[in-house]
N, C-alpha and C. Protein backbone atom coordinates (compact mmCIF):
# COMPACT_ATOMS: atom_id res chain seq x y z
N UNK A 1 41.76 32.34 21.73
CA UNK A 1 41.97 30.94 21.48
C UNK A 1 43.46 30.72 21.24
N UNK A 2 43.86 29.79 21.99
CA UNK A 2 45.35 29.34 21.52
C UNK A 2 45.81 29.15 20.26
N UNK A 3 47.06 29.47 19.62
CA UNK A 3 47.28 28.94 18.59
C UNK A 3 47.46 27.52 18.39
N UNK A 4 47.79 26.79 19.05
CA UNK A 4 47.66 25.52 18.87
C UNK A 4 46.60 24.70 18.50
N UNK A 5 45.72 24.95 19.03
CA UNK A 5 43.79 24.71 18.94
C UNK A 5 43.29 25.25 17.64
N UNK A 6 43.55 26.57 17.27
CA UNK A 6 43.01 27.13 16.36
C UNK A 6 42.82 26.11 14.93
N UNK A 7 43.88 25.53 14.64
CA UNK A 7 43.60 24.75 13.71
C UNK A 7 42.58 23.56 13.86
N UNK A 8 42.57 23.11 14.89
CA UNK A 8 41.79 21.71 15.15
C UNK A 8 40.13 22.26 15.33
N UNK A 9 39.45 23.37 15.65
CA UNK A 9 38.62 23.97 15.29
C UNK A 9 37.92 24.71 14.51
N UNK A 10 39.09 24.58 13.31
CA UNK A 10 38.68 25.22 12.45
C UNK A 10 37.85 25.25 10.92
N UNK A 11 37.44 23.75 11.06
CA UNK A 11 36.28 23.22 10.25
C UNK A 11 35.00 23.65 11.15
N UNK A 12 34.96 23.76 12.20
CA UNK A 12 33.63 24.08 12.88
C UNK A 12 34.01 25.75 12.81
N UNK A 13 34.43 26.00 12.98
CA UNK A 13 34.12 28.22 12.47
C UNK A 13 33.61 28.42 11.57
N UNK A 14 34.72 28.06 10.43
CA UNK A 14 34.36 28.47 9.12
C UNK A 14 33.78 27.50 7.92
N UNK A 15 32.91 27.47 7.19
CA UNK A 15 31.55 26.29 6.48
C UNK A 15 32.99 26.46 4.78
N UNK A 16 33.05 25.34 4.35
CA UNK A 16 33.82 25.33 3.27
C UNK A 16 33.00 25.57 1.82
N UNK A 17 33.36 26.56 1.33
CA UNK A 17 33.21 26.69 0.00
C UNK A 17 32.69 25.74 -1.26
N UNK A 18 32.68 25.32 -0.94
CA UNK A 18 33.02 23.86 -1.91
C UNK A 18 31.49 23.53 -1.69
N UNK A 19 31.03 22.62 -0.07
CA UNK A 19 30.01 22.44 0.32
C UNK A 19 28.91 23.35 -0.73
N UNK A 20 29.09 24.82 -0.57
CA UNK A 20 27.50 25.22 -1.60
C UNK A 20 27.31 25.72 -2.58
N UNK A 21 28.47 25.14 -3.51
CA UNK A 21 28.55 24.56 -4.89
C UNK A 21 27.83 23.44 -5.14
N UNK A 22 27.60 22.69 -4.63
CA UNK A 22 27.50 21.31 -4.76
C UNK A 22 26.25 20.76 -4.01
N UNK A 23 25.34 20.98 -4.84
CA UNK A 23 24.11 20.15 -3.69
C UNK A 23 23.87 19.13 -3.35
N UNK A 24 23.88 18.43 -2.38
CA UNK A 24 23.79 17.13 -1.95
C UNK A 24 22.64 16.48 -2.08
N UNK A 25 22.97 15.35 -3.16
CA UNK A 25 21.93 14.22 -3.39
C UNK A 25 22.00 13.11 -2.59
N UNK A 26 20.52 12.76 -2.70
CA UNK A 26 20.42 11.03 -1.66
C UNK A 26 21.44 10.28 -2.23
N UNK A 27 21.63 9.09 -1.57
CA UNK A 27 22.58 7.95 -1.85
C UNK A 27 21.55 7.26 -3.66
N UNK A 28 22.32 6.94 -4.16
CA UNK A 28 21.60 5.52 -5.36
C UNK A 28 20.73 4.81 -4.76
N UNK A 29 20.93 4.01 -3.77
CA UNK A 29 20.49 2.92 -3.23
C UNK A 29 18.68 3.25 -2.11
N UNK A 30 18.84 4.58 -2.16
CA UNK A 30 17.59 5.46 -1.53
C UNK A 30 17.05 5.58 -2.69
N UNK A 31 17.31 6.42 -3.59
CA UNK A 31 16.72 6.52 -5.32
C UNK A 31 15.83 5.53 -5.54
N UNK A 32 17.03 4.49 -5.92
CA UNK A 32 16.58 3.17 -6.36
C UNK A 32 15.19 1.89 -5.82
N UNK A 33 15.56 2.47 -4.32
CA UNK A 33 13.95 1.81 -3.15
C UNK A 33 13.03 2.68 -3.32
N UNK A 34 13.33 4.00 -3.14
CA UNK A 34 11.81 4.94 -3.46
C UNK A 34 10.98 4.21 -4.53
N UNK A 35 11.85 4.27 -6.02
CA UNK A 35 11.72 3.97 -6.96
C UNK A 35 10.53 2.57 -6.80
N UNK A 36 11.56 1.82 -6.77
CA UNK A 36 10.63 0.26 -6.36
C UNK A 36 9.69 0.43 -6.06
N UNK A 37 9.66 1.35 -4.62
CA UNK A 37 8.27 1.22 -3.73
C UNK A 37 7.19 1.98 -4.86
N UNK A 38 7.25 2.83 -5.27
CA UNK A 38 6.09 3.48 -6.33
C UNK A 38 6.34 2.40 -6.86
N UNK A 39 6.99 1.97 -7.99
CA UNK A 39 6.45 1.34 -9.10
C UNK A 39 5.86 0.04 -8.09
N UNK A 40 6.34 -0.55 -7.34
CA UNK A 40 5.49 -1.98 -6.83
C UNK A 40 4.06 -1.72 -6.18
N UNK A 41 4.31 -0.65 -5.79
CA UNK A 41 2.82 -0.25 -5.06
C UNK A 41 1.66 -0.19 -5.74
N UNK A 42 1.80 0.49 -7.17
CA UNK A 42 0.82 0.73 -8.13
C UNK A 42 1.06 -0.59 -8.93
N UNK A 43 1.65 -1.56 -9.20
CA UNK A 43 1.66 -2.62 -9.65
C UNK A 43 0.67 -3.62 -8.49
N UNK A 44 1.12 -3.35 -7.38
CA UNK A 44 -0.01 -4.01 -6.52
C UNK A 44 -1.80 -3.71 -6.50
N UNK A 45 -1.83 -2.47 -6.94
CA UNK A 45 -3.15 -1.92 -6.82
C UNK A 45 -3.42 -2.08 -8.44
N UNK A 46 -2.91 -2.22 -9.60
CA UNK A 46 -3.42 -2.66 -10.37
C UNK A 46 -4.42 -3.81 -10.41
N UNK A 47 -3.12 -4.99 -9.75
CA UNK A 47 -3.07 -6.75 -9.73
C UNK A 47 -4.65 -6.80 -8.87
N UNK A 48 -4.69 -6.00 -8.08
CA UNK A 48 -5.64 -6.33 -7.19
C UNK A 48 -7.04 -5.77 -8.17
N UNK A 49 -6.86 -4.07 -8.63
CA UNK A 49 -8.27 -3.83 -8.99
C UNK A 49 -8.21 -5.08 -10.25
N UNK A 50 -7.40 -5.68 -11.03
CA UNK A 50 -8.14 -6.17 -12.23
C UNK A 50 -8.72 -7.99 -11.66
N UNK A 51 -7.95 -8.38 -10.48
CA UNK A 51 -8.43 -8.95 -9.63
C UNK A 51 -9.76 -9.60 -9.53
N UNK A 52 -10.20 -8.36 -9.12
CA UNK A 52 -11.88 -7.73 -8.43
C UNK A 52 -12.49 -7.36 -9.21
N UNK A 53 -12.27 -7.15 -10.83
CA UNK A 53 -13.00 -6.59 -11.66
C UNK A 53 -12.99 -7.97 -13.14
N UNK A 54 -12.27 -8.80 -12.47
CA UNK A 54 -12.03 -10.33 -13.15
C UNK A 54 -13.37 -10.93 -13.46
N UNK A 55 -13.76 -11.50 -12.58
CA UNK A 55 -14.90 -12.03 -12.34
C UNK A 55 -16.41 -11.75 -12.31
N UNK A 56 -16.53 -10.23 -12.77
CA UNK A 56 -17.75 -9.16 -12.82
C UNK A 56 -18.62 -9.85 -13.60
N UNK A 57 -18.88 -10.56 -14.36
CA UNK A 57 -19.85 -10.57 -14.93
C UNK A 57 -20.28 -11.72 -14.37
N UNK A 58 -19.46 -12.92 -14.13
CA UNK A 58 -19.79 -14.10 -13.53
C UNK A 58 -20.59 -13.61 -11.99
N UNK A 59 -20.31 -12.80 -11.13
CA UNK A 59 -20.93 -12.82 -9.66
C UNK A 59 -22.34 -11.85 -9.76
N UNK A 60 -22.38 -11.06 -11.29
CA UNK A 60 -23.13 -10.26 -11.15
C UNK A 60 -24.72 -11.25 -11.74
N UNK A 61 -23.89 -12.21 -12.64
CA UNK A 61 -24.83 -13.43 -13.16
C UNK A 61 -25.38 -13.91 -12.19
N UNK A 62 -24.71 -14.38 -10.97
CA UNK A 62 -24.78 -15.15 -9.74
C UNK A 62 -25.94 -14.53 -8.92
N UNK A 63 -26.01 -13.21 -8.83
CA UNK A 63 -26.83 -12.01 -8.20
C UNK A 63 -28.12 -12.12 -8.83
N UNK A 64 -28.28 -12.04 -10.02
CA UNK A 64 -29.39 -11.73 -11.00
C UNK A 64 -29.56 -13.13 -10.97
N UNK A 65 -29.35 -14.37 -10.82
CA UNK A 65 -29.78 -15.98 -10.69
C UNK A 65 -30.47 -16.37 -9.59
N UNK A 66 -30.01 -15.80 -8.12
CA UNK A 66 -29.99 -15.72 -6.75
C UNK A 66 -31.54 -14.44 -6.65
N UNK A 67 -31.27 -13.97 -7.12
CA UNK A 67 -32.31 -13.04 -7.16
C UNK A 67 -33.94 -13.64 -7.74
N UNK A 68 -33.56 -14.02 -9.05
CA UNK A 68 -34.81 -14.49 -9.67
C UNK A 68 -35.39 -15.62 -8.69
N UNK A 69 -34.68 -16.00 -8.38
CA UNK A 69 -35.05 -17.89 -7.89
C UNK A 69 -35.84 -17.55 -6.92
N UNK A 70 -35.10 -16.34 -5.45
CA UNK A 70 -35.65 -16.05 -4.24
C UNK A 70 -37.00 -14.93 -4.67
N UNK A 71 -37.26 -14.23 -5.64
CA UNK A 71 -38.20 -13.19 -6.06
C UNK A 71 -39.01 -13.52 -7.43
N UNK A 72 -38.74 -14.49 -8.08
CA UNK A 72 -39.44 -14.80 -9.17
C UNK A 72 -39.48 -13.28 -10.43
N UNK A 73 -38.27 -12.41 -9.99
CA UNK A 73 -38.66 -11.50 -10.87
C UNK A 73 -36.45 -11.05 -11.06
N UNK A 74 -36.94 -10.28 -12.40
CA UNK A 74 -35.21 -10.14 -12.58
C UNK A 74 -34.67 -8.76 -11.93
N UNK A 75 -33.74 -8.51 -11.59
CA UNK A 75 -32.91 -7.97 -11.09
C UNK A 75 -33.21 -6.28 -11.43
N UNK A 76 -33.58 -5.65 -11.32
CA UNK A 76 -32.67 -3.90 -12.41
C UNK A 76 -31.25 -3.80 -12.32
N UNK A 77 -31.17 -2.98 -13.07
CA UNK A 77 -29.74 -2.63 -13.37
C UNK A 77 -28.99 -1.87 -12.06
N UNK A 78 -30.01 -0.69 -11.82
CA UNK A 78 -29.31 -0.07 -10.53
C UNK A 78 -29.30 -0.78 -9.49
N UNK A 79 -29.78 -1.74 -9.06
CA UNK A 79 -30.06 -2.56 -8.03
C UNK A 79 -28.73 -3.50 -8.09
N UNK A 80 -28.52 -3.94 -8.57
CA UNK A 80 -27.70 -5.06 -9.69
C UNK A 80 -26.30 -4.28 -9.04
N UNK A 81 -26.15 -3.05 -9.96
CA UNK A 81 -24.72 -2.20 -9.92
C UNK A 81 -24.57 -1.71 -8.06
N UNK A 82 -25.42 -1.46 -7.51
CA UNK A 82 -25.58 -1.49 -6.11
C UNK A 82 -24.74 -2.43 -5.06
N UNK A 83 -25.60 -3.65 -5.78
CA UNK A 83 -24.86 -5.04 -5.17
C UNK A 83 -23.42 -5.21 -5.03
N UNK A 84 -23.25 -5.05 -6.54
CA UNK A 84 -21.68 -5.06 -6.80
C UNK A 84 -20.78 -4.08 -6.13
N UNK A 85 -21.02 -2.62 -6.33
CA UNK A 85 -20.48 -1.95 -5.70
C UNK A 85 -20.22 -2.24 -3.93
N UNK A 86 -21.23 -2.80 -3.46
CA UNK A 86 -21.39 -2.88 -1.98
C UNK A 86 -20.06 -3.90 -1.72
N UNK A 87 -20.41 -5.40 -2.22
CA UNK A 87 -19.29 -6.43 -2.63
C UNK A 87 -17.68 -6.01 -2.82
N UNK A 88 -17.67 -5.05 -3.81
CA UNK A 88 -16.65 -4.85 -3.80
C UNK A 88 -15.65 -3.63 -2.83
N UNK A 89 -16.63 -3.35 -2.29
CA UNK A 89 -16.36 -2.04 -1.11
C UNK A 89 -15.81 -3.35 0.45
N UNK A 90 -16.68 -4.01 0.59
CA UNK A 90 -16.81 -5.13 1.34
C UNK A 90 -15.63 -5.82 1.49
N UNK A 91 -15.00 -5.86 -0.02
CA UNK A 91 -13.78 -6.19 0.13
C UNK A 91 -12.66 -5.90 0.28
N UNK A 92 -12.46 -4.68 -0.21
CA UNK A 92 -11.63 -3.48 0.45
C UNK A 92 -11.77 -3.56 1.99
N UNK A 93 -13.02 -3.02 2.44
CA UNK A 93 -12.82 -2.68 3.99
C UNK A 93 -12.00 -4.25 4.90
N UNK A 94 -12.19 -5.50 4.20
CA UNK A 94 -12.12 -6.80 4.59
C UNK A 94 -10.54 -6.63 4.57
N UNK A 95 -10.01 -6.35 3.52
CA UNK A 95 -8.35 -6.44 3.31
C UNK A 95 -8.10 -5.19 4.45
N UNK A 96 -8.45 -3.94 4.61
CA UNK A 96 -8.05 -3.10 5.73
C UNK A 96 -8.13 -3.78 7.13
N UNK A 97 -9.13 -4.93 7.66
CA UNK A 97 -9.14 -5.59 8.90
C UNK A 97 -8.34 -6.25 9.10
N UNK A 98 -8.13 -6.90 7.60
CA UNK A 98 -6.82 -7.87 7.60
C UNK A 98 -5.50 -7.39 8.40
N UNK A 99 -5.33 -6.15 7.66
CA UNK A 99 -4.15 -5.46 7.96
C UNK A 99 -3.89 -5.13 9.48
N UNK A 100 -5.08 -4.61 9.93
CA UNK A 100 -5.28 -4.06 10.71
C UNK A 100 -4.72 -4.96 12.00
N UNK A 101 -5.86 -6.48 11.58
CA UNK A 101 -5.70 -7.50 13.01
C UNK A 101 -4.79 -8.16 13.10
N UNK A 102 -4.12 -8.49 11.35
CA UNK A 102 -3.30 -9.40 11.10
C UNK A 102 -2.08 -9.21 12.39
N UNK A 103 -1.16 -8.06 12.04
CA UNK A 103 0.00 -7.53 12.68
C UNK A 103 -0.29 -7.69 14.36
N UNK A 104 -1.11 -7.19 14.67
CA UNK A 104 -1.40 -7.64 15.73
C UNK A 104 -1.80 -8.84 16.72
N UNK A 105 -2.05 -9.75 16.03
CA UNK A 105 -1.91 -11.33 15.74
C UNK A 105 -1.24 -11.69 15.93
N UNK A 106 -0.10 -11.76 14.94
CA UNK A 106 1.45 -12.10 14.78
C UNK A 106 2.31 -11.41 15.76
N UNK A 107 1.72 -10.64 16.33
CA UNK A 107 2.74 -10.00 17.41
C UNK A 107 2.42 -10.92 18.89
N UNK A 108 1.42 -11.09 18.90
CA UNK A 108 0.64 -12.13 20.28
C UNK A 108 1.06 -13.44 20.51
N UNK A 109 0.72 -14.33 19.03
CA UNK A 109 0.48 -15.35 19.23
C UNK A 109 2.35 -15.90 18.67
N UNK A 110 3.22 -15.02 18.19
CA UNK A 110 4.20 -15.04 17.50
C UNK A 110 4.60 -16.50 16.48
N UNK A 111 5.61 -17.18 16.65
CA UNK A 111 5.33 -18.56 16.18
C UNK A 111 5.54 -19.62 16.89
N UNK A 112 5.03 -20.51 16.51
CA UNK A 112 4.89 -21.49 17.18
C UNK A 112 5.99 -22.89 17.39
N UNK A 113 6.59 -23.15 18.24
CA UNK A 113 7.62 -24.15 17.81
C UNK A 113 7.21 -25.70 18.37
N UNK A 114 8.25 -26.68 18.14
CA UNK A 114 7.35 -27.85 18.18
C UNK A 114 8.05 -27.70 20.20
N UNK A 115 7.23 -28.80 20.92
CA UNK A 115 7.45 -28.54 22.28
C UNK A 115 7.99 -30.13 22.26
């Protein structure tokens, strides 16, 4: 290799010292969004289960009311907890379609402007 060159290549030969002393951390601003995204995510899935678990006694009333009227007889308990569970599964899978069709929706029909 020429002497002239030798210098201008010579960060690519030899790896500097320094470099693995020093371990390289993400930027703040990566930290800081990870961050967000956990804490908002589980703040979202809180908001939602206490949501869905708001109104439990009122729809389960609704069930056991709906029930008597159409059967003349009351509800059981496992039957009852059945319902609910189903309902609230129902609604989960409902928010996954959402997701699912929504985006794809919005990609089709995009928006609409006035003509």
């Amino acid at each position: 290799m020429l002497k002239e060159f030798a210098d201008e290549y010579q960060p690519l030969l030899i790896k500097e010292t320094k470099d693995k002393k020093r371990p390289k951390f993400p930027n703040k601003s990566l930290l800081l969004a990870a961050c967000a995204a956990c804490i908002g995510g589980t703040f979202q899935y809180g908001y939602n289960i206490s949501i869905i678990n708001a109104p439990t006694t009122h729809v389960q009333n609704f069930i056991n009311q709906t029930w008597r009227e159409r059967y003349q007889t009351d509800i059981s308990a496992d039957v009852l907890t059945l319902l609910w569970s189903t309902i609230v599964s129902i609604f989960t899978i409902g928010g996954l379609l959402g997701v699912t069709v929504g985006g794809k929706m919005s990609v089709k029909l995009g928006r609409y402007t006035e003509r």
